[in-house]
C-alpha atoms as a PDB file:
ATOM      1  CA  UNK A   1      -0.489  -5.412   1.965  1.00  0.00           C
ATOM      2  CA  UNK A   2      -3.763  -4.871   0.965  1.00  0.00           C
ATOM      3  CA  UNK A   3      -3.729  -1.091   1.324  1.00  0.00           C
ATOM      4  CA  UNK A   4      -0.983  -0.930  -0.703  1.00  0.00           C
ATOM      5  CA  UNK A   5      -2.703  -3.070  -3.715  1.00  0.00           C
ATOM      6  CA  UNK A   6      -5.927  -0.893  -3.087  1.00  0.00           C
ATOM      7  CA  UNK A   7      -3.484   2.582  -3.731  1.00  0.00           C
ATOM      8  CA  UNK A   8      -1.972   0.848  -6.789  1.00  0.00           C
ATOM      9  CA  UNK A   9      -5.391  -0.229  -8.087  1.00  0.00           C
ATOM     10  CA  UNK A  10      -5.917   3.396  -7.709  1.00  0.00           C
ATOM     11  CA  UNK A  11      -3.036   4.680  -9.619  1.00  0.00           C
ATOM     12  CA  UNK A  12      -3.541   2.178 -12.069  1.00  0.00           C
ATOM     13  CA  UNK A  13      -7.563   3.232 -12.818  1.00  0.00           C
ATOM     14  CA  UNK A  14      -6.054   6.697 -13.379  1.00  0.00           C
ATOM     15  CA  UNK A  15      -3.789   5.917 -15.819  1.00  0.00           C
ATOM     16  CA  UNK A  16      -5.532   4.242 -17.976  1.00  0.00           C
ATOM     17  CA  UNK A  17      -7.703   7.286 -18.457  1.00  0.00           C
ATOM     18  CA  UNK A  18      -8.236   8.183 -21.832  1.00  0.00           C
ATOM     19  CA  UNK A  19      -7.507  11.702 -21.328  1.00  0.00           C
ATOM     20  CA  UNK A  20      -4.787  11.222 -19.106  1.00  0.00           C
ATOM     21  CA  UNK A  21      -1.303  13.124 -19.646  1.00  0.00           C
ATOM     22  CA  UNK A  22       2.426  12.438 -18.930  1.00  0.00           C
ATOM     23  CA  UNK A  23       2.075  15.957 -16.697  1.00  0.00           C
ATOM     24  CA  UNK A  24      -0.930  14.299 -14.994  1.00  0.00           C
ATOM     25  CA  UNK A  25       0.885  11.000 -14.719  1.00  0.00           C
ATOM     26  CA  UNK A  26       3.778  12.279 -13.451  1.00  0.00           C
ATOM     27  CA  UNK A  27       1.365  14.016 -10.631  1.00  0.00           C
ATOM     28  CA  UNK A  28      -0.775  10.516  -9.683  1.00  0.00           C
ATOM     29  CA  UNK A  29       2.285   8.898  -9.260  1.00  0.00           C
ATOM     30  CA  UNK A  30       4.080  11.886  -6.780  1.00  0.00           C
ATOM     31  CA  UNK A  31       0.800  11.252  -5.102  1.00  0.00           C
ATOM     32  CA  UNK A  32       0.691   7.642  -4.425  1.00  0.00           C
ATOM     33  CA  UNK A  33       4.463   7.244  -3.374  1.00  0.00           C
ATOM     34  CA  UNK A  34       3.597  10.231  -0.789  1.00  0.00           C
ATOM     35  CA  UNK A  35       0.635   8.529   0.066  1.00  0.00           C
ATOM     36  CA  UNK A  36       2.792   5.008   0.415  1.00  0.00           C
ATOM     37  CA  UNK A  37       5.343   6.482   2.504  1.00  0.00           C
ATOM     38  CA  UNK A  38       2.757   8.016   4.889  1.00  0.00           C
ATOM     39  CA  UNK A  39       1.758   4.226   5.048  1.00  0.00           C
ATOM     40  CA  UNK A  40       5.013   3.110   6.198  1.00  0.00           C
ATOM     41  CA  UNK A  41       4.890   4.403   9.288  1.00  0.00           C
ATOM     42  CA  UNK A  42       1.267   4.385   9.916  1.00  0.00           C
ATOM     43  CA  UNK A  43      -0.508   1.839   8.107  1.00  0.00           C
ATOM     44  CA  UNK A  44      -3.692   2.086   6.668  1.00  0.00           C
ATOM     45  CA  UNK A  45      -7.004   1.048   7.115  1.00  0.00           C
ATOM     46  CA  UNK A  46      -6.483  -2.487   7.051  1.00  0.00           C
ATOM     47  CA  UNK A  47      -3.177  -2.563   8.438  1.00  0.00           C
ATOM     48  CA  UNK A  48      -4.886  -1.012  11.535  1.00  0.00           C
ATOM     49  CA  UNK A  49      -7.772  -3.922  11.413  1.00  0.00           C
ATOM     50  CA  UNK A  50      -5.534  -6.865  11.120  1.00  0.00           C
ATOM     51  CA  UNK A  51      -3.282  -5.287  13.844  1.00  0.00           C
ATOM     52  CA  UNK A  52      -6.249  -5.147  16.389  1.00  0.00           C
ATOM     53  CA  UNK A  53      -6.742  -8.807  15.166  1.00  0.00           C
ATOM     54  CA  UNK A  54      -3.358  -9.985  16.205  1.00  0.00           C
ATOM     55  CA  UNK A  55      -3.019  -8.187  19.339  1.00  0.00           C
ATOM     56  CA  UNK A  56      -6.781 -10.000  20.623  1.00  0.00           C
ATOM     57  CA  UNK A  57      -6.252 -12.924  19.080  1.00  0.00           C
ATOM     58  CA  UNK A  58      -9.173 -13.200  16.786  1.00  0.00           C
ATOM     59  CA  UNK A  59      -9.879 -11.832  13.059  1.00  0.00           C
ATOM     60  CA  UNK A  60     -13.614 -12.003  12.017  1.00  0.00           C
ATOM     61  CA  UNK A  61     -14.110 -14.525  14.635  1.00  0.00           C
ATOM     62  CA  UNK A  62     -11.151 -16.449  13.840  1.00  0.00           C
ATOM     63  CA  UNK A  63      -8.814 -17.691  16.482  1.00  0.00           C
ATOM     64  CA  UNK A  64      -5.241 -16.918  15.333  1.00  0.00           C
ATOM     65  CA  UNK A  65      -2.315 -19.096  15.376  1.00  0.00           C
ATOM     66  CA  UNK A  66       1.347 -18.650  14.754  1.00  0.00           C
ATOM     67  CA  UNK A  67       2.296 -18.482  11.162  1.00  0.00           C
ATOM     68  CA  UNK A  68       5.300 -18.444   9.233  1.00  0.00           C
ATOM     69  CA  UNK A  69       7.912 -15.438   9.286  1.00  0.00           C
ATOM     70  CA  UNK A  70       6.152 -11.782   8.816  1.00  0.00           C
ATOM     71  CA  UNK A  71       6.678  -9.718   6.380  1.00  0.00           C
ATOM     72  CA  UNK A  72       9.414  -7.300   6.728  1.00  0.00           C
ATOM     73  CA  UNK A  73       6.453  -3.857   6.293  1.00  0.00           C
ATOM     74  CA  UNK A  74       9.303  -0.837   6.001  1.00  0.00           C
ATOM     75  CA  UNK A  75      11.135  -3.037   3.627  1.00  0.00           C
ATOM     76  CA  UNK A  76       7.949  -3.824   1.326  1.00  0.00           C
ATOM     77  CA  UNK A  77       6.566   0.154   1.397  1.00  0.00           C
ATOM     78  CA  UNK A  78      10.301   0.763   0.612  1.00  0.00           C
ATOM     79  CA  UNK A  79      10.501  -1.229  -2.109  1.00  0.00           C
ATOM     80  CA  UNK A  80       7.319  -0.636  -3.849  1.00  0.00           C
ATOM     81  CA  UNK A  81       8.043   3.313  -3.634  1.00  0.00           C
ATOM     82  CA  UNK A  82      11.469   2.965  -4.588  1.00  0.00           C
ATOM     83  CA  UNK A  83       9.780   0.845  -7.925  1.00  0.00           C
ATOM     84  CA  UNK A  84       7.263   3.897  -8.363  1.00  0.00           C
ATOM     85  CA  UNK A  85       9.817   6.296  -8.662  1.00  0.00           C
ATOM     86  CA  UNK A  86      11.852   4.561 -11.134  1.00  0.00           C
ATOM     87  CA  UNK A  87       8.967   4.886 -13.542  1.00  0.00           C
ATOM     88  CA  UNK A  88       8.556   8.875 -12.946  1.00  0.00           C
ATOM     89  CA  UNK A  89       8.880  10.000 -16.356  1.00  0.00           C
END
């Protein structure tokens, strides 16, 4: 999740550029869902972390325990892209 709110950040920073235009927009945007789909099927930097976390058992020296239900990660890089393109001008 939070390599998906640090590409959004991203796109966000860019388009609030003062010079920014709808052609260069419309490019960011193509950029970050590529970038997001990429992500779906091979995570990103702290997907990667978290997932050598769970698999010893520790985070940052933190023993970890059973939570609730996970998060369903195709699903969420699915929906978030499919919400991207919607706003392609």
């Amino acid at each position: 999740m939070k390599d998906i709110l640090r590409e959004l950040q991203s796109l966000s920073l860019k388009l609030q550029r003062r010079e920014m235009t709808l052609v260069d927009s419309s490019v960011h945007i193509k950029q970050t869902i590529n970038v997001l789909t990429a992500m779906k099927t091979t995570g990103g930097r702290s997907t990667k972390k978290a997932e050598q976390g769970v698999s010893s058992g520790f985070f940052k020296d933190v023993e970890l325990t059973e939570g609730r239900g996970k998060i369903n990660k195709p699903r969420f890089y699915e929906s978030v892209v499919a919400t991207l393109t919607k706003r392609l001008p």
